[in-house]
N, C-alpha and C. Protein backbone atom coordinates (compact mmCIF):
# COMPACT_ATOMS: atom_id res chain seq x y z
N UNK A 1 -133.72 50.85 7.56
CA UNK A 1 -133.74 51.93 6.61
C UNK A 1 -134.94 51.71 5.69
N UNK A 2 -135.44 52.93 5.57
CA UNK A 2 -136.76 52.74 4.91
C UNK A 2 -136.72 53.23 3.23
N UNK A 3 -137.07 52.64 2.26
CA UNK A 3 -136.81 52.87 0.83
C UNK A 3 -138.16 53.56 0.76
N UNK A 4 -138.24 54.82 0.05
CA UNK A 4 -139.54 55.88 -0.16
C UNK A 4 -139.52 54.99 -2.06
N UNK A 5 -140.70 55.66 -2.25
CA UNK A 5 -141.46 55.26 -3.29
C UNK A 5 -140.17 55.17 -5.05
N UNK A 6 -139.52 56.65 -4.71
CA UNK A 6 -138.97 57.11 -5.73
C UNK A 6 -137.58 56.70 -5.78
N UNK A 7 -137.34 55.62 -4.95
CA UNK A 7 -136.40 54.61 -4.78
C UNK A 7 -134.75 55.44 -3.92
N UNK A 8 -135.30 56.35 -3.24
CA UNK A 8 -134.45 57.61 -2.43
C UNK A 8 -134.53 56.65 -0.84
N UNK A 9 -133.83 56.48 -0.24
CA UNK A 9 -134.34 56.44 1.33
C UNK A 9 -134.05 57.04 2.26
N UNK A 10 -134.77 57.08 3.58
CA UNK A 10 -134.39 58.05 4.26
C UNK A 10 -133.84 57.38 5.27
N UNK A 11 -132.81 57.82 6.64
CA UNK A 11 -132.20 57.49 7.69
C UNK A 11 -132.12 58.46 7.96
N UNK A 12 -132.82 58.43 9.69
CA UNK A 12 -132.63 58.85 10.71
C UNK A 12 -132.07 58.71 11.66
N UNK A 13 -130.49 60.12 11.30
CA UNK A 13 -129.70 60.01 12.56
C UNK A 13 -130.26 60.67 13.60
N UNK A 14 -129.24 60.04 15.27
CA UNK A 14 -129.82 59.91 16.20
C UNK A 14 -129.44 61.43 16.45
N UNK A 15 -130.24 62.59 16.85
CA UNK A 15 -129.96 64.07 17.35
C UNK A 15 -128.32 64.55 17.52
N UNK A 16 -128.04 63.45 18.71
CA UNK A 16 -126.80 64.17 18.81
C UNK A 16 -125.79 63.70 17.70
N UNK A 17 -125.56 63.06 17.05
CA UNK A 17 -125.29 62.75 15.85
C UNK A 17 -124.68 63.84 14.68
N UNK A 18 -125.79 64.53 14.62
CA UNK A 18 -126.06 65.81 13.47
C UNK A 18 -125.48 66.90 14.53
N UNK A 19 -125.59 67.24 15.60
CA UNK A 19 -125.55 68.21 16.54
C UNK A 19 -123.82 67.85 16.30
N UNK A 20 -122.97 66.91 16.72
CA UNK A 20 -121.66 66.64 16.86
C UNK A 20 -120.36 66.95 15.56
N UNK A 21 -121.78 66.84 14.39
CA UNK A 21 -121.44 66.93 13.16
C UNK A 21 -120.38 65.82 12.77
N UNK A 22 -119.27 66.19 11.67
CA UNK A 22 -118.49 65.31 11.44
C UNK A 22 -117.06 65.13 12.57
N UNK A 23 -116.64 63.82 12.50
CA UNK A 23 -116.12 63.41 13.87
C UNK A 23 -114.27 63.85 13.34
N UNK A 24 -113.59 64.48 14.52
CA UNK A 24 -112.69 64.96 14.53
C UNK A 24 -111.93 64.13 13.85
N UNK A 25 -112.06 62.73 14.15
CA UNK A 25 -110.61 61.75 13.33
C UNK A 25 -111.27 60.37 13.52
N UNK A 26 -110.73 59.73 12.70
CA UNK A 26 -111.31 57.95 12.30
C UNK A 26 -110.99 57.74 13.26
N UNK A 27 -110.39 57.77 14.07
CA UNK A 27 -110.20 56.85 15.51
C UNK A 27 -110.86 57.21 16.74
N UNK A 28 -112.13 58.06 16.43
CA UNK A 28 -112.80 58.45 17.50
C UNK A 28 -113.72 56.97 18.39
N UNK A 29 -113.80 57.23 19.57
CA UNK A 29 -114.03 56.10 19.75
C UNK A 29 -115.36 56.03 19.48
N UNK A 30 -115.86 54.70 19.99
CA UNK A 30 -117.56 54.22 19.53
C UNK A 30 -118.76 54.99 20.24
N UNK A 31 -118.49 55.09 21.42
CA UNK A 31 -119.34 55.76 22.13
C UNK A 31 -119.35 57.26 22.00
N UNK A 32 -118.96 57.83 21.35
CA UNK A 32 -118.03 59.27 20.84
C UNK A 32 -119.70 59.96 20.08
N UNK A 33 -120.51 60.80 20.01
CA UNK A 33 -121.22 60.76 18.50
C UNK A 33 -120.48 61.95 17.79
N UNK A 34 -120.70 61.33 16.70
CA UNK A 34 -120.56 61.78 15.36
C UNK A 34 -120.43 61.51 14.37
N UNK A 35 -120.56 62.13 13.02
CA UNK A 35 -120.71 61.39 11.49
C UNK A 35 -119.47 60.95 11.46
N UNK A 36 -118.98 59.74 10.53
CA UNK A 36 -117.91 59.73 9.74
C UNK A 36 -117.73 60.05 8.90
N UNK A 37 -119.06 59.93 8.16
CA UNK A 37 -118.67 61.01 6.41
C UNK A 37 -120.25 61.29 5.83
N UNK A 38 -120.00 62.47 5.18
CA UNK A 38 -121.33 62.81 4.87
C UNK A 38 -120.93 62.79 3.45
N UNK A 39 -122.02 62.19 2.54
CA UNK A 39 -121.26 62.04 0.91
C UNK A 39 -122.95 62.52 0.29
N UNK A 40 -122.81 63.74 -1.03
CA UNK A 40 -124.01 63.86 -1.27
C UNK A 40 -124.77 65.22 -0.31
N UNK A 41 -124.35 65.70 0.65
CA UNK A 41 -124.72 66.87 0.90
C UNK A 41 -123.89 67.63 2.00
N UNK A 42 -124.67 68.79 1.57
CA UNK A 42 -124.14 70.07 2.59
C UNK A 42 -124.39 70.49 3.90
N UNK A 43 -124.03 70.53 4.58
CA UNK A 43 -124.88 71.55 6.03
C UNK A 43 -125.22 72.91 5.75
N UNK A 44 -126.88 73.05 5.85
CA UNK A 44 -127.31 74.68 5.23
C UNK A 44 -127.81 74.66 6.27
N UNK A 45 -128.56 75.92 6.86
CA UNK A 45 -129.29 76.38 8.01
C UNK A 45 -129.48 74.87 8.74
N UNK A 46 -128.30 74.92 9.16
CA UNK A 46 -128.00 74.03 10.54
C UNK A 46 -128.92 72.58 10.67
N UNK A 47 -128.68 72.29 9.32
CA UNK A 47 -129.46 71.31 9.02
C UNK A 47 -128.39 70.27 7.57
N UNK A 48 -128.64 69.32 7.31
CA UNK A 48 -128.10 68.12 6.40
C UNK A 48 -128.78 68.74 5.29
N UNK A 49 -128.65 68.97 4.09
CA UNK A 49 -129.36 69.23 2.85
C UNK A 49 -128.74 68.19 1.29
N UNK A 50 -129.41 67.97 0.86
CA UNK A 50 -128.90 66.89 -0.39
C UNK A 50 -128.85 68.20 -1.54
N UNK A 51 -128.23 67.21 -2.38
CA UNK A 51 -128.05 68.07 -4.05
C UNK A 51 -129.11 68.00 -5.07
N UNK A 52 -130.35 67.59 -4.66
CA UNK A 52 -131.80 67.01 -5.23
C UNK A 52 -131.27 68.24 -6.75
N UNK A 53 -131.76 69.63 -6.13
CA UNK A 53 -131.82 69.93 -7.36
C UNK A 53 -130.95 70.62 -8.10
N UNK A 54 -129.99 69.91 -7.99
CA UNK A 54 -128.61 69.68 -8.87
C UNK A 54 -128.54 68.64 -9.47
N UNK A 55 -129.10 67.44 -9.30
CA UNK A 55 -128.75 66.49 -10.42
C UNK A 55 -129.27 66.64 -11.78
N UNK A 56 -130.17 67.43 -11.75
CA UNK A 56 -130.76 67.34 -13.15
C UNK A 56 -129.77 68.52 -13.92
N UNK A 57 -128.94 69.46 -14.05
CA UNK A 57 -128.34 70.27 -14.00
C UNK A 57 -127.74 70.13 -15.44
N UNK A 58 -127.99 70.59 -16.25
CA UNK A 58 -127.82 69.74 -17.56
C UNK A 58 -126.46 71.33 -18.32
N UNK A 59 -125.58 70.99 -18.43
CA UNK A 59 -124.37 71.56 -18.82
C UNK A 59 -123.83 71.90 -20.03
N UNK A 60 -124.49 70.67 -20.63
CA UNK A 60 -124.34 70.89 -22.26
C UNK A 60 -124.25 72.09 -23.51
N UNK A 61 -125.04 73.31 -22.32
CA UNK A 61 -125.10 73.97 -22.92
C UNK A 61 -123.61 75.11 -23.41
N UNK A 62 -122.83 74.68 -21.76
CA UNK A 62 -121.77 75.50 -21.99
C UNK A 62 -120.54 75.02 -23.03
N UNK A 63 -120.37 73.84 -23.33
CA UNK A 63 -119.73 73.84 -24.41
C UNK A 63 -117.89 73.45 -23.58
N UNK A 64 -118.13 72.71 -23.04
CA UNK A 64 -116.83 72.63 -21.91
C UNK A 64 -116.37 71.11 -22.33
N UNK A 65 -115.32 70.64 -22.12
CA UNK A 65 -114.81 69.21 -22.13
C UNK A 65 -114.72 69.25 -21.14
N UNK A 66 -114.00 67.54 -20.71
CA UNK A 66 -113.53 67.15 -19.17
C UNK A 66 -111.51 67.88 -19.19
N UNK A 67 -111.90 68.55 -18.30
CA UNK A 67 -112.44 67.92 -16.85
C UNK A 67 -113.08 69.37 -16.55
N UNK A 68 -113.81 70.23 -17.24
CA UNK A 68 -114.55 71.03 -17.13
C UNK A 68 -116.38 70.53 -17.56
N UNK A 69 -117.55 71.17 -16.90
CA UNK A 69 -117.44 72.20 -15.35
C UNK A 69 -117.43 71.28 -14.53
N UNK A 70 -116.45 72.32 -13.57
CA UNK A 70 -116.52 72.31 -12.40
C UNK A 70 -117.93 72.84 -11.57
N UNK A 71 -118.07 71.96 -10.44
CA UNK A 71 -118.99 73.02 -9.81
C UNK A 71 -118.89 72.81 -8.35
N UNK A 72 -119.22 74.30 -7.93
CA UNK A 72 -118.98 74.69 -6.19
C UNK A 72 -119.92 75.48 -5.78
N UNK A 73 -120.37 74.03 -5.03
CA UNK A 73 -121.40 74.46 -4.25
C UNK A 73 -121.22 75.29 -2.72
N UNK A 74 -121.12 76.79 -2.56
CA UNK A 74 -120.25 77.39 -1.80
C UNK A 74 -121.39 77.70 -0.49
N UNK A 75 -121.31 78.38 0.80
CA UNK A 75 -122.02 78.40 1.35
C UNK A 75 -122.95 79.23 1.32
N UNK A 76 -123.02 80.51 0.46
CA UNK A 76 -123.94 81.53 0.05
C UNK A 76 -124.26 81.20 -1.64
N UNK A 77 -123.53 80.82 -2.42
CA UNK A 77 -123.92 80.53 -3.91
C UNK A 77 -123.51 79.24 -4.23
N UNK A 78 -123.76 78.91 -5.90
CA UNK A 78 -123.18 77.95 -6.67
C UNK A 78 -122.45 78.23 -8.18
N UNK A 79 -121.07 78.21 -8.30
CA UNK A 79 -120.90 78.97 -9.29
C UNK A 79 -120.68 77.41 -9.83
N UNK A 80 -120.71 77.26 -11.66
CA UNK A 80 -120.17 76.30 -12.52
C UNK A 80 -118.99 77.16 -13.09
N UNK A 81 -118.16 76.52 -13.12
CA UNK A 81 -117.03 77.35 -13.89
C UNK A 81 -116.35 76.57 -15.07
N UNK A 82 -116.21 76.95 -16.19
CA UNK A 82 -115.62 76.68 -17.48
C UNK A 82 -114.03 76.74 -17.50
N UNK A 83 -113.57 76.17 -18.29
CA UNK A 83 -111.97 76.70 -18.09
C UNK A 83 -111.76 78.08 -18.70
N UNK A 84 -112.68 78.77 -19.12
CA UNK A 84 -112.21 79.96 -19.17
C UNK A 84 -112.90 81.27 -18.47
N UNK A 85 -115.13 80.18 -18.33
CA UNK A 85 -116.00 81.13 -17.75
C UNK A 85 -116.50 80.71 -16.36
N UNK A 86 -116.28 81.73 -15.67
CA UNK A 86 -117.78 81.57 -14.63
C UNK A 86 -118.93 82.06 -14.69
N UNK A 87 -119.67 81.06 -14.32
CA UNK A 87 -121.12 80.95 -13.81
C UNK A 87 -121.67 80.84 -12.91
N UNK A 88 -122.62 81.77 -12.17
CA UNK A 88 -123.12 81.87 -11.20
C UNK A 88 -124.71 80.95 -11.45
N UNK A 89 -124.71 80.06 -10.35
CA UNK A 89 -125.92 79.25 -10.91
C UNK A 89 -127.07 79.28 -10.11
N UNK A 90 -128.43 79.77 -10.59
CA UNK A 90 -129.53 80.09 -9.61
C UNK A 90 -130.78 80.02 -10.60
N UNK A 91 -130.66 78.64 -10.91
CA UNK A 91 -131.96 78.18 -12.16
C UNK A 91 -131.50 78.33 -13.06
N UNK A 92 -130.17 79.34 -13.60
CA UNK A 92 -129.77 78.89 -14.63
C UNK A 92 -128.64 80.06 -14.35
N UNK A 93 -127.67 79.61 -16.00
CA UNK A 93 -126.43 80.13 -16.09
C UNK A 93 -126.12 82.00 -16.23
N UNK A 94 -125.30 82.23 -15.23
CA UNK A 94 -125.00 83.84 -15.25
C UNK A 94 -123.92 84.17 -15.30
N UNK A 95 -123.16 84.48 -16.64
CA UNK A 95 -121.91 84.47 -16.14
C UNK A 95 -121.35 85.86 -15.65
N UNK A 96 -120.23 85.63 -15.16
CA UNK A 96 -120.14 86.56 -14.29
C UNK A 96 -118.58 87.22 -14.31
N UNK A 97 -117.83 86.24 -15.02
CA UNK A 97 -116.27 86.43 -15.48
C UNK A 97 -115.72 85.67 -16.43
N UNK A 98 -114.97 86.31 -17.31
CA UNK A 98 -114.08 85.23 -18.59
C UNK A 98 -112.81 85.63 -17.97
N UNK A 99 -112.09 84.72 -17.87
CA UNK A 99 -110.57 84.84 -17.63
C UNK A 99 -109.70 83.86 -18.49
N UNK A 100 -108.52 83.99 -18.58
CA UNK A 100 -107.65 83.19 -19.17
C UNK A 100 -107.44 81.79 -18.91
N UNK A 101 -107.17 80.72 -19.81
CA UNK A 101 -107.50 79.39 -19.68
C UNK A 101 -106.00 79.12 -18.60
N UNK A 102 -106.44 78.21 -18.04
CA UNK A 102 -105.49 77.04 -16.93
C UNK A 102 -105.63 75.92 -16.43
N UNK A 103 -105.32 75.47 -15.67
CA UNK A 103 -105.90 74.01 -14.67
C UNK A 103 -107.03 74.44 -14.54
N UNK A 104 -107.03 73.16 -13.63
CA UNK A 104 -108.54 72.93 -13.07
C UNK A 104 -108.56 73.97 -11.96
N UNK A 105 -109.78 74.99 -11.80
CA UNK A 105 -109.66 75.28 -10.67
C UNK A 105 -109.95 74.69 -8.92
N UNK A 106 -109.40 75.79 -8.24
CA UNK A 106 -109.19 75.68 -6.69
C UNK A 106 -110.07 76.93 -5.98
N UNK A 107 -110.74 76.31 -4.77
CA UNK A 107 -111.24 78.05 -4.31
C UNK A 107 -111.44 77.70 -2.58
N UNK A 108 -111.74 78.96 -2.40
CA UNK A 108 -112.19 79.07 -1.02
C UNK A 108 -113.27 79.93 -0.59
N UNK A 109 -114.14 79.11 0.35
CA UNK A 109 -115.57 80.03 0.91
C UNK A 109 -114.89 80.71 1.68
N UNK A 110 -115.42 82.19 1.95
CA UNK A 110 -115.46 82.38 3.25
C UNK A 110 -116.94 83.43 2.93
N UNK A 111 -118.06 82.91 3.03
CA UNK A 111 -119.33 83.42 2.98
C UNK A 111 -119.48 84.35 1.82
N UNK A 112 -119.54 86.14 1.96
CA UNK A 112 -119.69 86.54 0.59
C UNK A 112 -118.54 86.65 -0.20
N UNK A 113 -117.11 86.98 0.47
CA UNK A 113 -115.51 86.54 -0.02
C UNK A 113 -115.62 85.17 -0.91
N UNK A 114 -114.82 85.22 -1.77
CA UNK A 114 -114.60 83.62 -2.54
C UNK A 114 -113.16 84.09 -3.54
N UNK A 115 -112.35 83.09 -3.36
CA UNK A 115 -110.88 83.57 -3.99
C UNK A 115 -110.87 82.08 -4.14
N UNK A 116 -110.63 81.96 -6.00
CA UNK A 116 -110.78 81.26 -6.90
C UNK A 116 -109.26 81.22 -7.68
N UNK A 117 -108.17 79.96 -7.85
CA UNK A 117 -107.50 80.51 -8.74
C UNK A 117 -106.99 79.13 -9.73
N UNK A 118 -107.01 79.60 -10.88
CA UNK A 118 -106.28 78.10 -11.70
C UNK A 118 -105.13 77.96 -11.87
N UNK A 119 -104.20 78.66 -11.31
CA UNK A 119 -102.53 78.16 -11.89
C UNK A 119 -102.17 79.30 -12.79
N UNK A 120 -103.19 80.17 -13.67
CA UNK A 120 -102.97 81.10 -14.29
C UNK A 120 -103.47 82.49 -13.82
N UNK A 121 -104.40 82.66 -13.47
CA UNK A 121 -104.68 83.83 -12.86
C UNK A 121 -105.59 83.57 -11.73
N UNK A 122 -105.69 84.45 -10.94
CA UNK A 122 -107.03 84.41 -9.38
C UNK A 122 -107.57 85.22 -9.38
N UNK A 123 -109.07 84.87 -9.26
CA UNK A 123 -110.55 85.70 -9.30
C UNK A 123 -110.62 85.58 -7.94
N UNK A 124 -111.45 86.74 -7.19
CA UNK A 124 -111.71 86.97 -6.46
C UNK A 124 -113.35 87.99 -6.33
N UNK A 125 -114.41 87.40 -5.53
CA UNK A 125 -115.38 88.10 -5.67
C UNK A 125 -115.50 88.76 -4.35
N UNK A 126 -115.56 90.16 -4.59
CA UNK A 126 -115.96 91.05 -3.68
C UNK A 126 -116.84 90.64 -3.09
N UNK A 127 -116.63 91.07 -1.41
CA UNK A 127 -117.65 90.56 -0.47
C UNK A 127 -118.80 91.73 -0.04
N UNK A 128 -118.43 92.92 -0.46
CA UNK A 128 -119.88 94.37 -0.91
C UNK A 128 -120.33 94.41 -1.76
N UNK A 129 -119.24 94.31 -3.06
CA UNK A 129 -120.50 94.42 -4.27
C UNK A 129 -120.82 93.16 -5.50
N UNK A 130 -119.80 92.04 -4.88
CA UNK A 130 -120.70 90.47 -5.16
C UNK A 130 -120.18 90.60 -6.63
N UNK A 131 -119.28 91.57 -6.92
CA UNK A 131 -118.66 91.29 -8.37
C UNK A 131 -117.51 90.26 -8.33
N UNK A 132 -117.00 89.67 -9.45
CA UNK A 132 -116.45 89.40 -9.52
C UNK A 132 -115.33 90.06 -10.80
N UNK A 133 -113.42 89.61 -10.17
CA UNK A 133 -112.92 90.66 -11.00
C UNK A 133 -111.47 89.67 -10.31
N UNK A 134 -110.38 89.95 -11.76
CA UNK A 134 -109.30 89.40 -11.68
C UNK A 134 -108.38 89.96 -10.47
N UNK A 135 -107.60 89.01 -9.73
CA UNK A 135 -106.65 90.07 -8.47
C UNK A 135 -104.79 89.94 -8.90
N UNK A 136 -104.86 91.03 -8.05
CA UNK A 136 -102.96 90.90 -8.02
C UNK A 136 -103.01 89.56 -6.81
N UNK A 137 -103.53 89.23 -6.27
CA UNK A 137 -102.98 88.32 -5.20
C UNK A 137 -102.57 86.87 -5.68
N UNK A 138 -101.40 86.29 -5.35
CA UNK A 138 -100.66 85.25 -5.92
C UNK A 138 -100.87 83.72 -6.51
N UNK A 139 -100.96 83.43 -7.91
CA UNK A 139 -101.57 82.82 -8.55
C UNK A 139 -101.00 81.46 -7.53
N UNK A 140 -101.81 80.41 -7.88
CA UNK A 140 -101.46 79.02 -7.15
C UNK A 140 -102.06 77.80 -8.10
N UNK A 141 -101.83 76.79 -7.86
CA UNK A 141 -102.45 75.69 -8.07
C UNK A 141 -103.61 75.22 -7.75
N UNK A 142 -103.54 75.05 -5.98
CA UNK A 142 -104.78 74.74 -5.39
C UNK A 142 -104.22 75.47 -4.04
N UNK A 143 -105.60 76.07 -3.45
CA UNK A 143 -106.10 76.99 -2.08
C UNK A 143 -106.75 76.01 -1.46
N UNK A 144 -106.44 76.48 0.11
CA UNK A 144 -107.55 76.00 1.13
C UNK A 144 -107.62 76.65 1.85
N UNK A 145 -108.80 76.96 2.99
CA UNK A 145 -108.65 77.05 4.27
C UNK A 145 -108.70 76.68 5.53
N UNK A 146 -106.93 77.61 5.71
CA UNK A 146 -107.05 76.82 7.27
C UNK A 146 -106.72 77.32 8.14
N UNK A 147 -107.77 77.63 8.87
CA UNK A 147 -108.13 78.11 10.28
C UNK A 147 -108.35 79.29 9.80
N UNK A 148 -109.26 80.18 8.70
CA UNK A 148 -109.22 81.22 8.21
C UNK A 148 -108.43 82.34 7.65
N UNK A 149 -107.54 81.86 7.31
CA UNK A 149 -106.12 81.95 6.40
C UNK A 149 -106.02 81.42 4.98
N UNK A 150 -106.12 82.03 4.42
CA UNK A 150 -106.00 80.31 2.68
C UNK A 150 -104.51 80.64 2.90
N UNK A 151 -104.39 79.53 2.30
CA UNK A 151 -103.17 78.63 2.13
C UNK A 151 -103.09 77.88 0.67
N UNK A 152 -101.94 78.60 -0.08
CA UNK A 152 -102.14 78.32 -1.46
C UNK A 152 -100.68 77.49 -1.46
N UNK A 153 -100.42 76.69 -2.71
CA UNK A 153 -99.19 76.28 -2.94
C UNK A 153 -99.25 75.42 -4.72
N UNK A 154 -98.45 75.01 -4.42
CA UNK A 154 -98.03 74.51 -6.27
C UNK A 154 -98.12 74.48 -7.22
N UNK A 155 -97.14 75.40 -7.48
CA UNK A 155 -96.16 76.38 -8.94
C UNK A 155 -95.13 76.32 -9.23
């Protein structure tokens, strides 16, 4: 492994590696390829990408305690969210919704779709007109998805 100047280094995985992506289960065998864990970045245009320019990302301005912001880095945007605001983040802060305070939030990609909810109410951003706006659909704790379904639970 080679250390670059700015004390970052780089490793080069082997093709099929990245192609296999992350490996179905820890017990895959050795000869198997694939990642075990990718920590520190995303897969964007079919490629490994780091959070370079997110670390400098300076927050202070919003005025949040812990365990606020949050931030989600989604597959079309990056919103920071406050416990009460979101922010859409693209060089800097846009907000985009105030809603009522709760937990920490929970969300789910599904490209321009994103259904967001804290325990108190669920945002949901339109996937035509990229607004965002409070829903009747059923408040939760924490969302996931699975197999393109969210799946919410504990309340």
């Amino acid at each position: 492994m080679k250390i670059i100047n700015n004390g970052k280094f780089a490793y080069r995985s082997p093709q099929q590696q990245l192609v296999s992506g992350i490996a179905n289960t820890k017990s895959q065998g050795r000869n198997i390829p694939g990642l075990s864990s990718v920590k520190g970045m995303i897969g964007q245009d079919g490629r490994l990408t780091s959070f370079d320019d997110l670390t400098q990302l300076d927050v202070s301005s919003l005025g949040e305690s812990f365990p606020f912001p949050q931030l989600f880095c989604f597959s079309m945007l990056t919103l920071v969210c406050g416990q009460t605001k979101i922010y859409e983040y693209s060089g800097g802060f846009n907000l985009k919704i105030t809603t009522s305070p709760g937990y920490v939030w929970s969300a789910v990609d599904f490209g321009n779709y994103i259904m967001m909810t804290n325990g108190v109410v669920t945002v949901v951003r339109d996937a035509i007109t990229d607004q965002f706006a409070e829903s009747t659909l059923p408040v939760a704790r924490s969302v996931c998805d699975y197999n393109g379904q969210v799946f919410a639970g504990g309340l």
